[in-house]
Protein backbone atom coordinates (compact mmCIF):
# COMPACT_ATOMS: atom_id res chain seq x y z
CA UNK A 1 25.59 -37.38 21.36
CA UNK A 2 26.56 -36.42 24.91
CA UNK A 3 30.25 -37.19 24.10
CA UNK A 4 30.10 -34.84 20.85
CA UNK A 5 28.52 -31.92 23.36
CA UNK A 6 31.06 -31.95 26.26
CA UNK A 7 33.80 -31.73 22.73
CA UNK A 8 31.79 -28.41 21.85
CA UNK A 9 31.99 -27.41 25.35
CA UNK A 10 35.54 -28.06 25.60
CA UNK A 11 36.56 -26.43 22.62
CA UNK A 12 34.34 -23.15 23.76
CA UNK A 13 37.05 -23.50 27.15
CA UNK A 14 39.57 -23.84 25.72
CA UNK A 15 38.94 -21.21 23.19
CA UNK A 16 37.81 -18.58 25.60
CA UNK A 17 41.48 -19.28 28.04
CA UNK A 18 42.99 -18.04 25.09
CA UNK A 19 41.37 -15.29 24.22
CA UNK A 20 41.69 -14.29 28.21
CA UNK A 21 45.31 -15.21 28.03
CA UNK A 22 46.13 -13.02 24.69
CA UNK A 23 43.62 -9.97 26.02
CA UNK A 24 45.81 -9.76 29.38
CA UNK A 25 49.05 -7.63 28.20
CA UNK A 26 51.11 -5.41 29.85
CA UNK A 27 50.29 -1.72 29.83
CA UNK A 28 51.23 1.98 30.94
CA UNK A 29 49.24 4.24 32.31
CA UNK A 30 50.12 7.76 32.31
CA UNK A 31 48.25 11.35 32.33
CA UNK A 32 49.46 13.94 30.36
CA UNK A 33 47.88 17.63 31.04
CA UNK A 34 47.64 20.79 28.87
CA UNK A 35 46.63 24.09 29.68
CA UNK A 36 45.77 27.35 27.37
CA UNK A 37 44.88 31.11 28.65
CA UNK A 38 42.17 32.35 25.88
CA UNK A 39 41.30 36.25 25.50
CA UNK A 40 37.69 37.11 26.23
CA UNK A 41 35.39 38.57 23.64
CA UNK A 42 31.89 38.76 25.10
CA UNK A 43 31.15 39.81 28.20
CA UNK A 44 27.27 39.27 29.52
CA UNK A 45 26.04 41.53 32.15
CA UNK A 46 22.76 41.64 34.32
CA UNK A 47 21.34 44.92 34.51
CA UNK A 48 18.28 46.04 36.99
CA UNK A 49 16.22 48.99 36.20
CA UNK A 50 13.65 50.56 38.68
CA UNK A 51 10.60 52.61 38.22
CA UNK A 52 7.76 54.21 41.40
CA UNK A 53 4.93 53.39 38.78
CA UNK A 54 4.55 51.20 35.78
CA UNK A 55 4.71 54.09 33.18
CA UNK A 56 7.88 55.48 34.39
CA UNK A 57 9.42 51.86 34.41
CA UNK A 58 8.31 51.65 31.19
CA UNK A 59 9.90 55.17 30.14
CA UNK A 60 13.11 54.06 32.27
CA UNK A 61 13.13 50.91 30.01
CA UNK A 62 12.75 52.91 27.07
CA UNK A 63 15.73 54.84 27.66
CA UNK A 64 17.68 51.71 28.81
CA UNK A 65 17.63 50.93 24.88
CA UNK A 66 17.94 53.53 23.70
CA UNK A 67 21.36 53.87 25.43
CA UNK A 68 22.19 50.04 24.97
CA UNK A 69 21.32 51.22 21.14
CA UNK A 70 23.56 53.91 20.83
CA UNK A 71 26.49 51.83 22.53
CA UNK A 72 26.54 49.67 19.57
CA UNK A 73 24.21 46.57 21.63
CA UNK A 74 22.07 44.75 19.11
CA UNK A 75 18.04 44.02 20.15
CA UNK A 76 19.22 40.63 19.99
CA UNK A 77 21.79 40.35 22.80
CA UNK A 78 19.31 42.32 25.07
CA UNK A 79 17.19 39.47 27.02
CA UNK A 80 14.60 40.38 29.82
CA UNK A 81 14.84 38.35 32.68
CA UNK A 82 12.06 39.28 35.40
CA UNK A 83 9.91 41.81 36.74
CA UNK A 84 8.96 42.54 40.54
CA UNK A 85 7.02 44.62 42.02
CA UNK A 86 6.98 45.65 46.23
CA UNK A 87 3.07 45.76 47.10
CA UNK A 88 4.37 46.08 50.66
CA UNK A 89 6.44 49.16 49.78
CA UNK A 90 5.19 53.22 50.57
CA UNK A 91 6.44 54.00 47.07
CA UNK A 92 5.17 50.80 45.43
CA UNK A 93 8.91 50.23 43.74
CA UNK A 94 8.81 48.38 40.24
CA UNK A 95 12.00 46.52 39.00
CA UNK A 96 12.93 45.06 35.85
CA UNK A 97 15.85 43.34 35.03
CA UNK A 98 17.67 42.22 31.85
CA UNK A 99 21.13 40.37 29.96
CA UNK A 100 22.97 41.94 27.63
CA UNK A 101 25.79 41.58 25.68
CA UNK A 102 28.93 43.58 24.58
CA UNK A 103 32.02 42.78 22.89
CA UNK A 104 35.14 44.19 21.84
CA UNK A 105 33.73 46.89 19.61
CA UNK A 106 31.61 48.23 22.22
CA UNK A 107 32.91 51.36 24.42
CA UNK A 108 32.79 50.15 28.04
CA UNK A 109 33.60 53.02 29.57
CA UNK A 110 31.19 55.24 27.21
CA UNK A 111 28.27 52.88 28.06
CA UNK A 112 28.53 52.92 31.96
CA UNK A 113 28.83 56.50 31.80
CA UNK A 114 25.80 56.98 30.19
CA UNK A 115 24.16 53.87 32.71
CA UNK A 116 25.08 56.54 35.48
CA UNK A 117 21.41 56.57 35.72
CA UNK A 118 19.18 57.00 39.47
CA UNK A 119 16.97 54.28 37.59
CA UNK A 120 19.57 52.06 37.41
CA UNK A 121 19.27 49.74 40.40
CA UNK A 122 22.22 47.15 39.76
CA UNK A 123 24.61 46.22 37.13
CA UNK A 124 27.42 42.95 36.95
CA UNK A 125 28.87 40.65 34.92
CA UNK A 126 27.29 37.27 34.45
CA UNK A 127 29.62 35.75 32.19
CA UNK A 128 32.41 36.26 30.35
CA UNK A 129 32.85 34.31 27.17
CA UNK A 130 34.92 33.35 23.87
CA UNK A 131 33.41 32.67 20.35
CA UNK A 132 35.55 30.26 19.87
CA UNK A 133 35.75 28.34 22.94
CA UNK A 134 34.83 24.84 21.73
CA UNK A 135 37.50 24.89 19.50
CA UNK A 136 40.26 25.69 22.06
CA UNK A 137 38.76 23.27 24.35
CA UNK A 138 39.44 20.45 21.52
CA UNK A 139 43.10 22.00 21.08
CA UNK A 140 43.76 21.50 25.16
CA UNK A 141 42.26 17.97 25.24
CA UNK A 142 44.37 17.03 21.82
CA UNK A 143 47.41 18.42 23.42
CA UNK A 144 46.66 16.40 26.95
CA UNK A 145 46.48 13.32 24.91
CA UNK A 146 49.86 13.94 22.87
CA UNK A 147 51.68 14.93 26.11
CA UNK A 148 50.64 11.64 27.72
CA UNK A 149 51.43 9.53 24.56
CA UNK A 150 54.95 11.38 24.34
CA UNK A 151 55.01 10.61 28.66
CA UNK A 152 54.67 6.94 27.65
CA UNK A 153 57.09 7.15 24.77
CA UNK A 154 60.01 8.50 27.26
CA UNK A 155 59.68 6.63 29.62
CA UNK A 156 59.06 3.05 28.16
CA UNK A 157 62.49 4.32 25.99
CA UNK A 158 63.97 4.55 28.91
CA UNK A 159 63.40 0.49 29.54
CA UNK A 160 64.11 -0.18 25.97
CA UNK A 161 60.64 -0.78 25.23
CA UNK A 162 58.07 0.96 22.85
CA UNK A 163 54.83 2.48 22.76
CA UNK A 164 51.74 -0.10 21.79
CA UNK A 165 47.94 0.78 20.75
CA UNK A 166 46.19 2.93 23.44
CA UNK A 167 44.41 0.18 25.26
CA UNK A 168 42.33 3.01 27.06
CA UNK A 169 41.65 6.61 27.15
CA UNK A 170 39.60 8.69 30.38
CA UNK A 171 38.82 12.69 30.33
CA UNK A 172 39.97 12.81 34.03
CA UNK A 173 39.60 16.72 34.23
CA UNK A 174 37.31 19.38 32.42
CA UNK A 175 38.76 22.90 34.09
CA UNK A 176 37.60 26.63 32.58
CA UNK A 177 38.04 29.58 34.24
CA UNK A 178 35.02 32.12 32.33
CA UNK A 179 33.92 33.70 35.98
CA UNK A 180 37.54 34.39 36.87
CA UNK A 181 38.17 38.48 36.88
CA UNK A 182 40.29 40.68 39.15
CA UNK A 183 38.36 41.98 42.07
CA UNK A 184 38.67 45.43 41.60
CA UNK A 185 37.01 45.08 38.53
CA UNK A 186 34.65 42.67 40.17
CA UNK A 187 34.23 45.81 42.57
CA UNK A 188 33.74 48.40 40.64
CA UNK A 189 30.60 47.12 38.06
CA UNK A 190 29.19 45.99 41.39
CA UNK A 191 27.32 49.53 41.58
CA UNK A 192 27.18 51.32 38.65
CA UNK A 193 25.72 54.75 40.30
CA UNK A 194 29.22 55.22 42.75
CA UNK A 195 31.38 54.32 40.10
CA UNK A 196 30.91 55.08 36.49
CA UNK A 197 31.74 58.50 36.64
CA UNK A 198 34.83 57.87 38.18
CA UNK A 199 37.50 59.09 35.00
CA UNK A 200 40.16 56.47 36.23
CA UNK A 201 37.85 52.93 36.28
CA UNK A 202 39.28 51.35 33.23
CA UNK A 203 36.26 48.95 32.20
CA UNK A 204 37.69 47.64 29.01
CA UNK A 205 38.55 43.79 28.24
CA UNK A 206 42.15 44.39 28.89
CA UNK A 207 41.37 44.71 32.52
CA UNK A 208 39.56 41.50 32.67
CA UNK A 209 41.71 37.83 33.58
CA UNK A 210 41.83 35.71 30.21
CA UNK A 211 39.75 32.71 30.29
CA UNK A 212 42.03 29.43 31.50
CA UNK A 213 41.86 26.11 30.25
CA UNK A 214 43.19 23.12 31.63
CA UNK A 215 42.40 19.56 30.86
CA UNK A 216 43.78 16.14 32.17
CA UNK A 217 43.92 12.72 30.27
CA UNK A 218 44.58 9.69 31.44
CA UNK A 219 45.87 6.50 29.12
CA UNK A 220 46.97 2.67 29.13
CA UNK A 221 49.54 1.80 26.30
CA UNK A 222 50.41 -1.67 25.27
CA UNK A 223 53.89 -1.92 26.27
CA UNK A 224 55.85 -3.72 23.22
């Protein structure tokens, strides 16, 4: 009985050297890395309204749609965000503030015109976006993986060898630029009341930086 166990056991050896022994094969590991510049179609901006009483924050707020409105902005892609009020203050300030979003329909330069508003206590962008964006981000991290497989194929080539099966494949790099912007934009929606009425501010998305993505993968090929 003991004789037939230590068999078993030395079968279960011997079988698991070989699977360790046909597991261990050569490899290459390489990275390859794509990048894509996407154009912006949403920009998000957070907006700050003030009032010296409750009722005329409330009319100020009033207005604020009806402007938004009138721009083309949907009820939808208007969000409140908070409300403060200064109890320490002589004039008792109230503040509201509030997301919205525009896209490339609406009039930028119309809209912050008619935000030229004293009630208007702040305006800036919050994010800039693309519809599509998880889509492109698939394309980039496809592409990274074919320029690494067609790294591998060149240079194993080069040895007369061949590509194998991917033994193993790592997301090394996840890279988006949506914040990125030129600074005199950046600048100029920074206060609303010093700069909307000036003629030559062009606020449109062709002034704003496209949105940049860049991903890195990394991958181990059997080596045949």
């Amino acid at each position: 009985m003991k004789l037939r166990h230590f068999l078993l056991i030395g079968l279960f050896l011997i079988g698991g050297m070989i699977n360790a022994q046909e597991t261990k094969k050569n490899f290459i590991e390489v990275t390859g890395i794509a990048e894509m510049e996407v154009e912006p179609d949403e920009i998000i901006f957070n907006l700050g309204i003030k009032g010296d009483n409750k009722n005329q924050l409330a009319d100020n707020e009033k207005q604020l749609f009806e402007i938004l409105k009138s721009n083309g902005v949907k009820n939808e892609d208007i969000k409140f965000k908070s409300m403060y009020q200064n109890i320490y203050s002589k004039t008792k300030l109230f503040t509201k503030d509030f997301q919205f979003k525009v896209t490339k329909k609406t009039d930028i330069g119309n809209l912050f015109e008619s935000l030229n508003q004293k009630w208007v206590n702040s305006i800036n962008i919050s994010e800039i976006k693309n519809t599509k964006i998880t889509d492109f981000r698939k394309t980039v991290k496809i592409n990274a993986l074919k320029a690494a497989k067609e790294k591998a194929d060149y240079l194993l080539e080069s040895m007369g060898k061949r590509t194998g099966t991917p033994l193993e494949i790592v997301e090394i790099e996840d890279y988006t630029s949506d914040m990125i912007m030129p600074m005199n934009f950046r600048a100029k929606v920074s206060n609303i009341q010093l700069e909307a009425a000036d003629s030559n501010v062009d606020y449109s998305f062709e002034n704003i930086d496209n949105i940049k993505l860049k991903y890195s993968i990394k991958t181990k090929y059997e080596i045949l």
